[in-house]
PDB file of N, CA and C in Angstrom:
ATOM      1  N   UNK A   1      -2.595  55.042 151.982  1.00  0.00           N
ATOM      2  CA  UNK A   1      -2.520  55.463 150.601  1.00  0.00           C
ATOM      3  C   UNK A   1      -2.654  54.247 149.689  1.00  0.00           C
ATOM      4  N   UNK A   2      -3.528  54.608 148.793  1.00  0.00           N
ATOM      5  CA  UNK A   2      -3.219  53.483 147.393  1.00  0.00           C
ATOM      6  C   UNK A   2      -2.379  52.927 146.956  1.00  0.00           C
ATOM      7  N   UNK A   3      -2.572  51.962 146.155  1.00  0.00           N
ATOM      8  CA  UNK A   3      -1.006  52.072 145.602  1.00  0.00           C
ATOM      9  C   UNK A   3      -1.548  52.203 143.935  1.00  0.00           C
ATOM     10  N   UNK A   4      -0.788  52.351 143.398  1.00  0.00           N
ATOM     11  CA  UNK A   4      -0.678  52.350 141.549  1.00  0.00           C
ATOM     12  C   UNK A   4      -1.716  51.037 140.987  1.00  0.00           C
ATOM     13  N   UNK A   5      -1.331  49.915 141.667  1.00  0.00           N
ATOM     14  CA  UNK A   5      -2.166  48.971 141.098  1.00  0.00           C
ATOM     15  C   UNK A   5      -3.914  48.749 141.525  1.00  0.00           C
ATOM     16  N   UNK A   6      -3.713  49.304 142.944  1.00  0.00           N
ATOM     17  CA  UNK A   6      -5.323  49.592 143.490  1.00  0.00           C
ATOM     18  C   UNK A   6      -6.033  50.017 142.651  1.00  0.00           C
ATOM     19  N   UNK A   7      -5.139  51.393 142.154  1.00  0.00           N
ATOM     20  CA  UNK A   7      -5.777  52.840 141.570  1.00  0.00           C
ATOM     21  C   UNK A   7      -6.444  52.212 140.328  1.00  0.00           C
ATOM     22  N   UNK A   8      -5.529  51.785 139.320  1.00  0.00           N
ATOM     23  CA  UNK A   8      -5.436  51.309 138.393  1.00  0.00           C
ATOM     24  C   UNK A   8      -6.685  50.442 137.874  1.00  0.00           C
ATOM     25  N   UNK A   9      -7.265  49.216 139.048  1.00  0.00           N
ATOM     26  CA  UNK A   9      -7.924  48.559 139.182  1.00  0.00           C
ATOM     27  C   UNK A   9      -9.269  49.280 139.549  1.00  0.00           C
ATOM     28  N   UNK A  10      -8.940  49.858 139.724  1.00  0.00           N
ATOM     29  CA  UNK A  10     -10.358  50.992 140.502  1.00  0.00           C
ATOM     30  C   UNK A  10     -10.819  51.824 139.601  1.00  0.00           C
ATOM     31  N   UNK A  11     -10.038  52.318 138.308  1.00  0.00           N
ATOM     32  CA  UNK A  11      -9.997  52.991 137.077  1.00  0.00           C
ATOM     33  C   UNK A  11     -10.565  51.858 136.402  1.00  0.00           C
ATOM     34  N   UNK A  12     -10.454  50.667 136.130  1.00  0.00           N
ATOM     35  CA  UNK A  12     -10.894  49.893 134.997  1.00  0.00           C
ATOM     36  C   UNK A  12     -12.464  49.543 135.682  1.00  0.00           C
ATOM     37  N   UNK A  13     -12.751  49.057 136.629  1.00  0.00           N
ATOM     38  CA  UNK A  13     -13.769  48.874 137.119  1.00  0.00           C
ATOM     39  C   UNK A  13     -14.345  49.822 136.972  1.00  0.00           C
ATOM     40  N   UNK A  14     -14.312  51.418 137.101  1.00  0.00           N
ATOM     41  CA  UNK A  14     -15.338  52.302 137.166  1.00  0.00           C
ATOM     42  C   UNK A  14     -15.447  52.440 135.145  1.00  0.00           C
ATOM     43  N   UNK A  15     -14.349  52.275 134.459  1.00  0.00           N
ATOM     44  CA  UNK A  15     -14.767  52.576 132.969  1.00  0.00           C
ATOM     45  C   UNK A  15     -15.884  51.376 132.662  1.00  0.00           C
ATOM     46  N   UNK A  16     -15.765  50.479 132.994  1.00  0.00           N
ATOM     47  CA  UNK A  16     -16.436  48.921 132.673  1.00  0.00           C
ATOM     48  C   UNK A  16     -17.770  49.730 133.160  1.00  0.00           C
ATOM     49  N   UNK A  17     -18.203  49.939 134.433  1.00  0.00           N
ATOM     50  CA  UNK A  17     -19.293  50.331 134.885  1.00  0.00           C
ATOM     51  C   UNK A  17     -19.752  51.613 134.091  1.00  0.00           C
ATOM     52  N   UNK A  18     -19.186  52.076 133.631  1.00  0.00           N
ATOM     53  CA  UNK A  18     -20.037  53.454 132.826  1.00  0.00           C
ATOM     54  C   UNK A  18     -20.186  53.066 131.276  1.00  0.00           C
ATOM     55  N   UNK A  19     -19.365  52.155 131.047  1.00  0.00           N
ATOM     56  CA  UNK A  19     -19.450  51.195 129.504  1.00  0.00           C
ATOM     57  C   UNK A  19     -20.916  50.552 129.344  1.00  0.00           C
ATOM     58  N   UNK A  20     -20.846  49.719 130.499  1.00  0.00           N
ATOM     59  CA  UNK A  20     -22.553  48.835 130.909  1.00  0.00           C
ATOM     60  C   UNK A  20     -23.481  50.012 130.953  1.00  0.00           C
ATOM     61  N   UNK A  21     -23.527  51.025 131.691  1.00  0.00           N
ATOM     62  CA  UNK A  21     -24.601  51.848 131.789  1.00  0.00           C
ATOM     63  C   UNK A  21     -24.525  52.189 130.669  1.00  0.00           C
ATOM     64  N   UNK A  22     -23.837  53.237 129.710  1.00  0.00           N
ATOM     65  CA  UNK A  22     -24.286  53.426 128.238  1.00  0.00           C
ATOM     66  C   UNK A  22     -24.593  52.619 127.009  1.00  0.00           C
ATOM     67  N   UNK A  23     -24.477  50.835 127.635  1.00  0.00           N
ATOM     68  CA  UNK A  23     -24.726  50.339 126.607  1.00  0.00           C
ATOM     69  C   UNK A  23     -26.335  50.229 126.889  1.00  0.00           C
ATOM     70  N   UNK A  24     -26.593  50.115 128.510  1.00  0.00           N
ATOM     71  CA  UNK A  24     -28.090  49.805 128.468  1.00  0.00           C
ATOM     72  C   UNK A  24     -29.210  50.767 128.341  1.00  0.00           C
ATOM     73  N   UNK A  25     -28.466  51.906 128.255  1.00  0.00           N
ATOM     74  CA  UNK A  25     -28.976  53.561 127.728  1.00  0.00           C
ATOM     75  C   UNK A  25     -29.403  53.615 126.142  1.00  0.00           C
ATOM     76  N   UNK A  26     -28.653  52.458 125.562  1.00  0.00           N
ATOM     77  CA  UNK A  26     -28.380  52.398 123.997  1.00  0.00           C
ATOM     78  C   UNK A  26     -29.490  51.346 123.761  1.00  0.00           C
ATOM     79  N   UNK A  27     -29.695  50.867 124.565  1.00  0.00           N
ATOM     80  CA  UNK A  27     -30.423  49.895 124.500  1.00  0.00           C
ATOM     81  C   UNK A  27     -31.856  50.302 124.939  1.00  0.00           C
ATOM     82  N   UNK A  28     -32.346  50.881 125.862  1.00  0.00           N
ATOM     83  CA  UNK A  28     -33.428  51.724 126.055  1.00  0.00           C
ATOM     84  C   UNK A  28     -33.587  52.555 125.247  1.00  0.00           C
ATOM     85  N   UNK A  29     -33.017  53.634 124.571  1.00  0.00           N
ATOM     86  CA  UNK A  29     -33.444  54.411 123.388  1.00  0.00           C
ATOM     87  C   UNK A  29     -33.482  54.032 122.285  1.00  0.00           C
ATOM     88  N   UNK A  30     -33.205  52.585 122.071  1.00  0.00           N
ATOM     89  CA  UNK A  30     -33.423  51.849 120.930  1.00  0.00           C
ATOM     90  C   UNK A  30     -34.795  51.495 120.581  1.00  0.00           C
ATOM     91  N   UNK A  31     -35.288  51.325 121.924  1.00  0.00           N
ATOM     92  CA  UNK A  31     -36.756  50.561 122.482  1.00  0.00           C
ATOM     93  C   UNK A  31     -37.626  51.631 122.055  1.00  0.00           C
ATOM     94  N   UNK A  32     -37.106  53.067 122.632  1.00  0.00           N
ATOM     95  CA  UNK A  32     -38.315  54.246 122.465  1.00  0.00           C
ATOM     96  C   UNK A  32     -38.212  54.015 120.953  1.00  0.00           C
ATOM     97  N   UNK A  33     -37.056  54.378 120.387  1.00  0.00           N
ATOM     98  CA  UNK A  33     -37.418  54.613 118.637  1.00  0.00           C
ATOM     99  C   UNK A  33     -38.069  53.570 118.033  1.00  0.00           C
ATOM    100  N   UNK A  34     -38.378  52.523 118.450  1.00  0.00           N
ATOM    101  CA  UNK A  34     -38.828  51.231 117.607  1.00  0.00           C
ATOM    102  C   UNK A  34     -40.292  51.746 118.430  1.00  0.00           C
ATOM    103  N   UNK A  35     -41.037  51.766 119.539  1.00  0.00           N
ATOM    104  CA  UNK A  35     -42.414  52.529 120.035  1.00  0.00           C
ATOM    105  C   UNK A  35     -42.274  53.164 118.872  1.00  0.00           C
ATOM    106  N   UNK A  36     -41.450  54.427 118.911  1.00  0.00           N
ATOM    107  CA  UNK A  36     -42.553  55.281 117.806  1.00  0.00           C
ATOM    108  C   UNK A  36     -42.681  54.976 116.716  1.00  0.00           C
ATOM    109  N   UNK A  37     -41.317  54.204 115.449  1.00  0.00           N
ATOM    110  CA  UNK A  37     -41.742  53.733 114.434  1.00  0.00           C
ATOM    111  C   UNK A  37     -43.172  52.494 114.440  1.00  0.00           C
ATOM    112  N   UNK A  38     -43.206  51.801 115.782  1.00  0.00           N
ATOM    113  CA  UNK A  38     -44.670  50.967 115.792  1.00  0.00           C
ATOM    114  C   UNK A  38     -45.714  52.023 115.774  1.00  0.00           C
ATOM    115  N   UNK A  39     -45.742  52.887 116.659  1.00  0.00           N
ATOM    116  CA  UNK A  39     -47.026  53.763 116.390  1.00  0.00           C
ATOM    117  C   UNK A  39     -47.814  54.522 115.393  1.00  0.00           C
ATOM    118  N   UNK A  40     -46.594  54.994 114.889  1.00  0.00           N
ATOM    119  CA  UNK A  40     -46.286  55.729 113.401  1.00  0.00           C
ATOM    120  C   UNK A  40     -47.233  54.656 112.733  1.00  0.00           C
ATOM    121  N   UNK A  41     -46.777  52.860 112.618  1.00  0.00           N
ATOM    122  CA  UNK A  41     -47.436  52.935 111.667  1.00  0.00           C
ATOM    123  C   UNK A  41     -49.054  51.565 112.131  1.00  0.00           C
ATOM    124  N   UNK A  42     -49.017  52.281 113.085  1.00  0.00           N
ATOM    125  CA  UNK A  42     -50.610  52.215 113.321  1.00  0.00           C
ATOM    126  C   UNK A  42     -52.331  52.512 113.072  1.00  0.00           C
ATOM    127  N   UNK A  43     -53.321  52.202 113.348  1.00  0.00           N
ATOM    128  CA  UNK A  43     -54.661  53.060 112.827  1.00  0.00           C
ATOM    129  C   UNK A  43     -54.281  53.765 114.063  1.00  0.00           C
ATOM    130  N   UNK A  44     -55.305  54.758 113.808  1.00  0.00           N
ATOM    131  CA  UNK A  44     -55.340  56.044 114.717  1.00  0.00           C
ATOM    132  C   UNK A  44     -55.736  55.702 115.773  1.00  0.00           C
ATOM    133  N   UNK A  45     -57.080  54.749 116.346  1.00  0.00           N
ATOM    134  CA  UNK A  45     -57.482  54.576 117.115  1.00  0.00           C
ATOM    135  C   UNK A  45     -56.523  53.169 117.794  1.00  0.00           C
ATOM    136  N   UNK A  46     -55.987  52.302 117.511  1.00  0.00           N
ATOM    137  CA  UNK A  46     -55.076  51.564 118.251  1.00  0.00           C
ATOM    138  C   UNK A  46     -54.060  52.539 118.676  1.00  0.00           C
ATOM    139  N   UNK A  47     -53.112  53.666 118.250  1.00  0.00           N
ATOM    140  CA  UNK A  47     -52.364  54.477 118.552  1.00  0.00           C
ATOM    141  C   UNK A  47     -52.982  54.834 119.802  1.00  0.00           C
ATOM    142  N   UNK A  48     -54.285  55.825 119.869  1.00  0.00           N
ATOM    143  CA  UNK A  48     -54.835  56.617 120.598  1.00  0.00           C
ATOM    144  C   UNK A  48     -54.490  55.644 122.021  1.00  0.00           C
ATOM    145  N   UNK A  49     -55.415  54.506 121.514  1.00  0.00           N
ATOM    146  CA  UNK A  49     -55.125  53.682 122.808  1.00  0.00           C
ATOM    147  C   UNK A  49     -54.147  53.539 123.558  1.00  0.00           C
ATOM    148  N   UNK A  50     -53.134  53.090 122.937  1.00  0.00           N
ATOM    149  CA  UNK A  50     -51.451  52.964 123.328  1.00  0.00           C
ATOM    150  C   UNK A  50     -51.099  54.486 124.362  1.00  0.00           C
ATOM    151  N   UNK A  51     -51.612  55.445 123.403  1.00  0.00           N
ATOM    152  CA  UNK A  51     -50.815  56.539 124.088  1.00  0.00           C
ATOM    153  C   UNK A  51     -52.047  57.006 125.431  1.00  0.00           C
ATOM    154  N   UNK A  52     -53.308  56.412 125.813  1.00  0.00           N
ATOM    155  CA  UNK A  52     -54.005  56.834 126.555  1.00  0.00           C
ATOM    156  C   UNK A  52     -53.214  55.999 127.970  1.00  0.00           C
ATOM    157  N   UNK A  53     -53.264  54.999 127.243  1.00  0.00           N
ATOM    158  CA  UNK A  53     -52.465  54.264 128.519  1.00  0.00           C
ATOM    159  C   UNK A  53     -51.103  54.479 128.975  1.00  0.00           C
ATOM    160  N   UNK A  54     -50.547  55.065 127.917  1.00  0.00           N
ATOM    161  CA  UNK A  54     -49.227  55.672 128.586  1.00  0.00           C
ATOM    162  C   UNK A  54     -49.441  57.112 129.286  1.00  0.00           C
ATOM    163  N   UNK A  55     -50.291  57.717 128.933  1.00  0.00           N
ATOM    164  CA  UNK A  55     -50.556  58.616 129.426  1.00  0.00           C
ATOM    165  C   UNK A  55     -50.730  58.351 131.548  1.00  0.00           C
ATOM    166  N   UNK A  56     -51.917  57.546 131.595  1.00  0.00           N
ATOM    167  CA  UNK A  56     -52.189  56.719 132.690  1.00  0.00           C
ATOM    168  C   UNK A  56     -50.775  56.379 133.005  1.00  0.00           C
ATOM    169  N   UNK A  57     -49.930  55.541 132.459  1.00  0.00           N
ATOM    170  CA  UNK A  57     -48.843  55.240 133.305  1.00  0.00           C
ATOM    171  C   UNK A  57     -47.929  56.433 134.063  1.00  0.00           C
ATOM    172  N   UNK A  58     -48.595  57.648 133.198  1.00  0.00           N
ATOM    173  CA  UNK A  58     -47.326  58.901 133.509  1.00  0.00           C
ATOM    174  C   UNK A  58     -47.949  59.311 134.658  1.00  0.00           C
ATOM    175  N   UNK A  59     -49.282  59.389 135.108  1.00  0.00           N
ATOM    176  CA  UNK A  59     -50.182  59.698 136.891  1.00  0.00           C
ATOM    177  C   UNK A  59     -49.474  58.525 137.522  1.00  0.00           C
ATOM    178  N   UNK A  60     -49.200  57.227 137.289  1.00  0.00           N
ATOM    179  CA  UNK A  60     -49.028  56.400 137.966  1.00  0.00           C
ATOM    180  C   UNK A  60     -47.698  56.597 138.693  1.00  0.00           C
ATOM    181  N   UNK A  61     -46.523  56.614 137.794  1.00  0.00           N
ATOM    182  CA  UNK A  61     -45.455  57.324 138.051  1.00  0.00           C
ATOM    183  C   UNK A  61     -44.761  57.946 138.555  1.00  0.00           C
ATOM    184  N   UNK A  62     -45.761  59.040 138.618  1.00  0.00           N
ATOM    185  CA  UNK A  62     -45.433  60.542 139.655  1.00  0.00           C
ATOM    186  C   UNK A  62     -45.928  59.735 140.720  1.00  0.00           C
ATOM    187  N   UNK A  63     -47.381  59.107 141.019  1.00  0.00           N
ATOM    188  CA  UNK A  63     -47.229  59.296 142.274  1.00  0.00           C
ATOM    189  C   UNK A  63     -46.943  58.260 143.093  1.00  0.00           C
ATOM    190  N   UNK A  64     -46.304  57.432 142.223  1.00  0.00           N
ATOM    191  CA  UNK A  64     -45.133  56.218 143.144  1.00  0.00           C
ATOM    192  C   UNK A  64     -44.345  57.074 143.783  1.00  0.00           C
ATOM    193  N   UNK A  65     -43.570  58.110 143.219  1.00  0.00           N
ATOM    194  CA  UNK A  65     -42.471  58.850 143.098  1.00  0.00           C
ATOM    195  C   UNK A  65     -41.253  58.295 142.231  1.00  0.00           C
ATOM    196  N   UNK A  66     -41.475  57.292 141.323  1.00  0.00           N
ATOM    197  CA  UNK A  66     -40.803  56.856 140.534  1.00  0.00           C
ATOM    198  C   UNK A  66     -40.122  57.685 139.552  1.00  0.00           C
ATOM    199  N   UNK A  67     -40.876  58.188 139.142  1.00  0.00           N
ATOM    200  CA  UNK A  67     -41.307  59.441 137.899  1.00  0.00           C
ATOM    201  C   UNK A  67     -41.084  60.993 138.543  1.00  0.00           C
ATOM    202  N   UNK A  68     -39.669  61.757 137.621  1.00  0.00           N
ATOM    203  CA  UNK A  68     -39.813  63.104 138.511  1.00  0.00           C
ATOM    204  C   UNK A  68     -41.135  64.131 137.362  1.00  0.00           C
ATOM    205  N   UNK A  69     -41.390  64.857 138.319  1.00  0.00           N
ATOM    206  CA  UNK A  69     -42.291  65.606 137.860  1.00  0.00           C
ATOM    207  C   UNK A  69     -41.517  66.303 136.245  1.00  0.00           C
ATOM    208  N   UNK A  70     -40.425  66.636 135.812  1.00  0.00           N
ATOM    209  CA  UNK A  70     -40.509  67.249 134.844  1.00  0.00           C
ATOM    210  C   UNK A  70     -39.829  65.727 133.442  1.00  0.00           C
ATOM    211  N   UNK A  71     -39.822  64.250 134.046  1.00  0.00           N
ATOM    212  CA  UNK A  71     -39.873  63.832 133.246  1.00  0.00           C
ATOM    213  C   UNK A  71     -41.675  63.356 132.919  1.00  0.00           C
ATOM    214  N   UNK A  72     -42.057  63.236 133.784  1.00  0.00           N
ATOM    215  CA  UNK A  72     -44.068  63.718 133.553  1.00  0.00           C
ATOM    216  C   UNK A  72     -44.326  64.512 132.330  1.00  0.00           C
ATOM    217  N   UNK A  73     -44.336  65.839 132.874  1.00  0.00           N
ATOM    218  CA  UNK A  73     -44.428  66.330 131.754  1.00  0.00           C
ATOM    219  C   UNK A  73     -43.732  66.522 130.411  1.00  0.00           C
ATOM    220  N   UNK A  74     -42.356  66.150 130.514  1.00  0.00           N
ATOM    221  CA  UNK A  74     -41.541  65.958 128.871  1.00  0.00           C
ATOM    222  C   UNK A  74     -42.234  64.878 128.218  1.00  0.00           C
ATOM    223  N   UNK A  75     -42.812  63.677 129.217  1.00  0.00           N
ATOM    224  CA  UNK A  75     -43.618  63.293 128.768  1.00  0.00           C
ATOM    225  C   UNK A  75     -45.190  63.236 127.945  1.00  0.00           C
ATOM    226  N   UNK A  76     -45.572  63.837 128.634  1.00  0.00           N
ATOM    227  CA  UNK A  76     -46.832  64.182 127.828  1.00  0.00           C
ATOM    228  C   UNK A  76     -47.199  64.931 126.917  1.00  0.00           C
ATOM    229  N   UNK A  77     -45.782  66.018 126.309  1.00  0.00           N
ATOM    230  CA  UNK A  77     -45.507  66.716 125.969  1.00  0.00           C
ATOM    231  C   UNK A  77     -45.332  65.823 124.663  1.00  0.00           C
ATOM    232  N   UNK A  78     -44.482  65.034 124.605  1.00  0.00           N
ATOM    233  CA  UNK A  78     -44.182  63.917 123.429  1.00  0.00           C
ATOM    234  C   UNK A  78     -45.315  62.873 123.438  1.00  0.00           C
ATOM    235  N   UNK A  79     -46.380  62.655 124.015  1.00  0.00           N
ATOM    236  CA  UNK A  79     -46.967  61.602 123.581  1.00  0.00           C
ATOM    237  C   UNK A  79     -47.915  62.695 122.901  1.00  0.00           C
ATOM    238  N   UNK A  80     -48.131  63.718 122.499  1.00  0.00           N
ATOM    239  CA  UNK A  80     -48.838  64.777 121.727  1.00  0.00           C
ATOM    240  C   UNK A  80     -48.733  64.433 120.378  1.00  0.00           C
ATOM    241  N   UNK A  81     -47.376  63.795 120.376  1.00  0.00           N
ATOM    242  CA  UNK A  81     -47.227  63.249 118.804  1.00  0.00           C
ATOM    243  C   UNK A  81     -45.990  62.577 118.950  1.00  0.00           C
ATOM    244  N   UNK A  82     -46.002  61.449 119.522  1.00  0.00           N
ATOM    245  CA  UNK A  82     -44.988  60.538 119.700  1.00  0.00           C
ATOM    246  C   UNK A  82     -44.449  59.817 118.779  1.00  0.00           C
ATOM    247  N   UNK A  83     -44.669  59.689 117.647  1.00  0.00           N
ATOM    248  CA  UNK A  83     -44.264  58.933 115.804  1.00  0.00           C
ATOM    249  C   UNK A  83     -42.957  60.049 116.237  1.00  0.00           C
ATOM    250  N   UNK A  84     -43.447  61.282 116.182  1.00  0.00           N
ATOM    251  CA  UNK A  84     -42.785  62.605 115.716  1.00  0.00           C
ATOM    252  C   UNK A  84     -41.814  62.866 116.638  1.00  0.00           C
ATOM    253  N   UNK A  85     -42.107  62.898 118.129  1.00  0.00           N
ATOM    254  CA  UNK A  85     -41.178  63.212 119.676  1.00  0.00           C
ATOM    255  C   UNK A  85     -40.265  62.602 119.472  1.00  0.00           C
ATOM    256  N   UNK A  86     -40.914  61.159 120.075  1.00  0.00           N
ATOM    257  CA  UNK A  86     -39.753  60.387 120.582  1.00  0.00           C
ATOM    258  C   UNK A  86     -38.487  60.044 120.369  1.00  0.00           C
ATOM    259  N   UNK A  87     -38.742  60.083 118.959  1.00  0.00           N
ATOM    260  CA  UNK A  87     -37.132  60.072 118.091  1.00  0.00           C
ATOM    261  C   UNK A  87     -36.617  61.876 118.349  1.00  0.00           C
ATOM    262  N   UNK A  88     -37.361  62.603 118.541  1.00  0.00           N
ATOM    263  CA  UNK A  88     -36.096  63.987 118.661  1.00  0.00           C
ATOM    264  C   UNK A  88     -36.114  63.832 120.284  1.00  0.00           C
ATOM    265  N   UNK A  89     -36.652  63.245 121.040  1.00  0.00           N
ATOM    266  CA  UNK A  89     -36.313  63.325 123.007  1.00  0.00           C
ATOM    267  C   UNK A  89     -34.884  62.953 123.066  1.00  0.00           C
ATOM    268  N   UNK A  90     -34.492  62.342 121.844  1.00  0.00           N
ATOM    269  CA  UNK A  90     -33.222  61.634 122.142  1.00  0.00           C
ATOM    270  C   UNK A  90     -31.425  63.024 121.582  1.00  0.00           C
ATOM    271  N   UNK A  91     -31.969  64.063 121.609  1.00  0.00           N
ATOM    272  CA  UNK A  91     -31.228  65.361 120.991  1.00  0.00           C
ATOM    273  C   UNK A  91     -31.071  65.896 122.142  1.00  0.00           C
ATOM    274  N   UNK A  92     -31.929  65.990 123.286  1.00  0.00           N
ATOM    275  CA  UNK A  92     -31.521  66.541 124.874  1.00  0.00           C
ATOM    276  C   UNK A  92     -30.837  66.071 125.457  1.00  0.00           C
ATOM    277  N   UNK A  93     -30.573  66.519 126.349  1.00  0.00           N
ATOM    278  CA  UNK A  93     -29.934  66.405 127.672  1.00  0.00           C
ATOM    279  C   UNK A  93     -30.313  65.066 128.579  1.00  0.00           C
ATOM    280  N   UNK A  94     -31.350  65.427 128.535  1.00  0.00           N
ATOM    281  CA  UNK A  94     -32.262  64.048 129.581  1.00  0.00           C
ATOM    282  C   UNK A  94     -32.380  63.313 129.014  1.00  0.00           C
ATOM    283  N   UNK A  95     -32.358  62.912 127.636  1.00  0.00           N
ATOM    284  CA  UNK A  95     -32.782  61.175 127.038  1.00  0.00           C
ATOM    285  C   UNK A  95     -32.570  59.913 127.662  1.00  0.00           C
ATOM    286  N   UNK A  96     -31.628  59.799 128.485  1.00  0.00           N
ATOM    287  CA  UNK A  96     -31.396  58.890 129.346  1.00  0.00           C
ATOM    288  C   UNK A  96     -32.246  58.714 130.369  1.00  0.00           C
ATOM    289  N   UNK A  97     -32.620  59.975 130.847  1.00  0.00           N
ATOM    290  CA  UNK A  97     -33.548  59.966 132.159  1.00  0.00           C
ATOM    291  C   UNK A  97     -35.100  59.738 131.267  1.00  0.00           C
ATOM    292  N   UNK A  98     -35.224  60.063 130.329  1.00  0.00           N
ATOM    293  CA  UNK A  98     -36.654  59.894 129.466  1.00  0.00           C
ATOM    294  C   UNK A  98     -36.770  58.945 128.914  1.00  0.00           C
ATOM    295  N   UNK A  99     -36.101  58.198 128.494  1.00  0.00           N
ATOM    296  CA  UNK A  99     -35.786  56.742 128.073  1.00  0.00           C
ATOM    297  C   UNK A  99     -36.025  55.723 129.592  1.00  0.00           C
ATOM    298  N   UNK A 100     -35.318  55.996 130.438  1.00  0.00           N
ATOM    299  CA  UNK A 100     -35.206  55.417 131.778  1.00  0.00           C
ATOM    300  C   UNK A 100     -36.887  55.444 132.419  1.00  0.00           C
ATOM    301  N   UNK A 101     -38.029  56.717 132.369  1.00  0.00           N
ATOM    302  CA  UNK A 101     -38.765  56.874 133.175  1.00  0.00           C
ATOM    303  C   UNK A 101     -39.691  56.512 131.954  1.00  0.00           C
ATOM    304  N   UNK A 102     -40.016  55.798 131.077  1.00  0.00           N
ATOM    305  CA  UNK A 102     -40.874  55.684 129.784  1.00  0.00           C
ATOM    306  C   UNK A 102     -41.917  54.789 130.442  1.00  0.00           C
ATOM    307  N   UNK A 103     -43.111  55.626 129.750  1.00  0.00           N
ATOM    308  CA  UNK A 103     -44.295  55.349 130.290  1.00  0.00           C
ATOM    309  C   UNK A 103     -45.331  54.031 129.580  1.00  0.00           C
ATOM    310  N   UNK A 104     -44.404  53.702 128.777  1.00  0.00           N
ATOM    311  CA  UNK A 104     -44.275  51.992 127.680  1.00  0.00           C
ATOM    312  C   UNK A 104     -43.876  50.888 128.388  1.00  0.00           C
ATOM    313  N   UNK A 105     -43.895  51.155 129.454  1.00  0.00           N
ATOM    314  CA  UNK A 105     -43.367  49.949 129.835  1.00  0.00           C
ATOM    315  C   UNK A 105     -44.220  48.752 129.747  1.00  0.00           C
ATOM    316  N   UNK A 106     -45.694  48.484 129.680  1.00  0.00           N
ATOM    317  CA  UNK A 106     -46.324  47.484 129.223  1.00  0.00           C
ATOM    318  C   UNK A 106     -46.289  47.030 128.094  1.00  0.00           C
ATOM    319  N   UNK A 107     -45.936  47.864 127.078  1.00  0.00           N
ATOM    320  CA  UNK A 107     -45.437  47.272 125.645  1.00  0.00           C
ATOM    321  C   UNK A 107     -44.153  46.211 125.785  1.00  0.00           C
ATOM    322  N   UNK A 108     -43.296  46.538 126.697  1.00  0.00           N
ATOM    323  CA  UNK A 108     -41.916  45.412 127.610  1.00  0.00           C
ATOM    324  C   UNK A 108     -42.203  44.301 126.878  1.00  0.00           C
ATOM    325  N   UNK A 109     -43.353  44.440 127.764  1.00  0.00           N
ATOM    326  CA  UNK A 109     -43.522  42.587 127.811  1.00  0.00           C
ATOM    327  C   UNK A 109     -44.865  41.806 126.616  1.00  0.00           C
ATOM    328  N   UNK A 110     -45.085  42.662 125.841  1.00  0.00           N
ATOM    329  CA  UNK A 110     -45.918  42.049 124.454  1.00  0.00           C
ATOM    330  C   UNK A 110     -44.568  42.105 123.215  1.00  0.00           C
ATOM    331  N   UNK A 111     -45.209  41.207 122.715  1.00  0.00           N
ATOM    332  CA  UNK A 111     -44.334  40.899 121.534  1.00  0.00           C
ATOM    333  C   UNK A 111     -43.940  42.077 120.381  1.00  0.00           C
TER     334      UNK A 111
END
């Protein structure tokens, strides 16, 4: 059996660990909303681009198996008008998992 102070210790460690995960959740959906305010205010055809290639990243995805099939399609679903989506993806359920499986990830690493 445990004792009180195990427990205790085992309680703070698991809050710390779900603290870190929602901060880096906060931190990934920070990323999507700043994508779409960049896209938003883009020409049409640099947009197009952006979202063709995310598009491409969302085939890539699935068939790593990285990507589950219905964040695929929530995906593509929002890059239909991603200025407009991306900021409401974050009102569901899954935003974490849609934030987590984002098909931007080459934007990461440009300035």
């Amino acid at each position: 059996m445990k004792s009180v102070g195990a427990v205790s210790l085992a309680l703070a460690e698991r809050r710390h660990a779900v603290e870190q995960s929602k901060a880096h959740y906060r931190v990934l959906r920070s990323i999507q909303r700043q994508i779409a305010l960049d896209l938003a205010g883009l020409q049409q055809e640099q947009a197009t681009k952006i979202v063709k290639r995310a598009l491409r990243n969302i085939v890539v995805l699935e068939s790593r198996g990285v990507s589950s099939p219905y964040c695929g399609k929530a995906w593509r679903r929002i890059l239909e008008d991603p200025a407009k989506r991306i900021p409401k993806m974050f009102r569901g359920h899954m935003a974490d998992a849609l934030a987590q499986n984002s098909p931007f990830g080459f934007l990461y690493r440009q300035p």
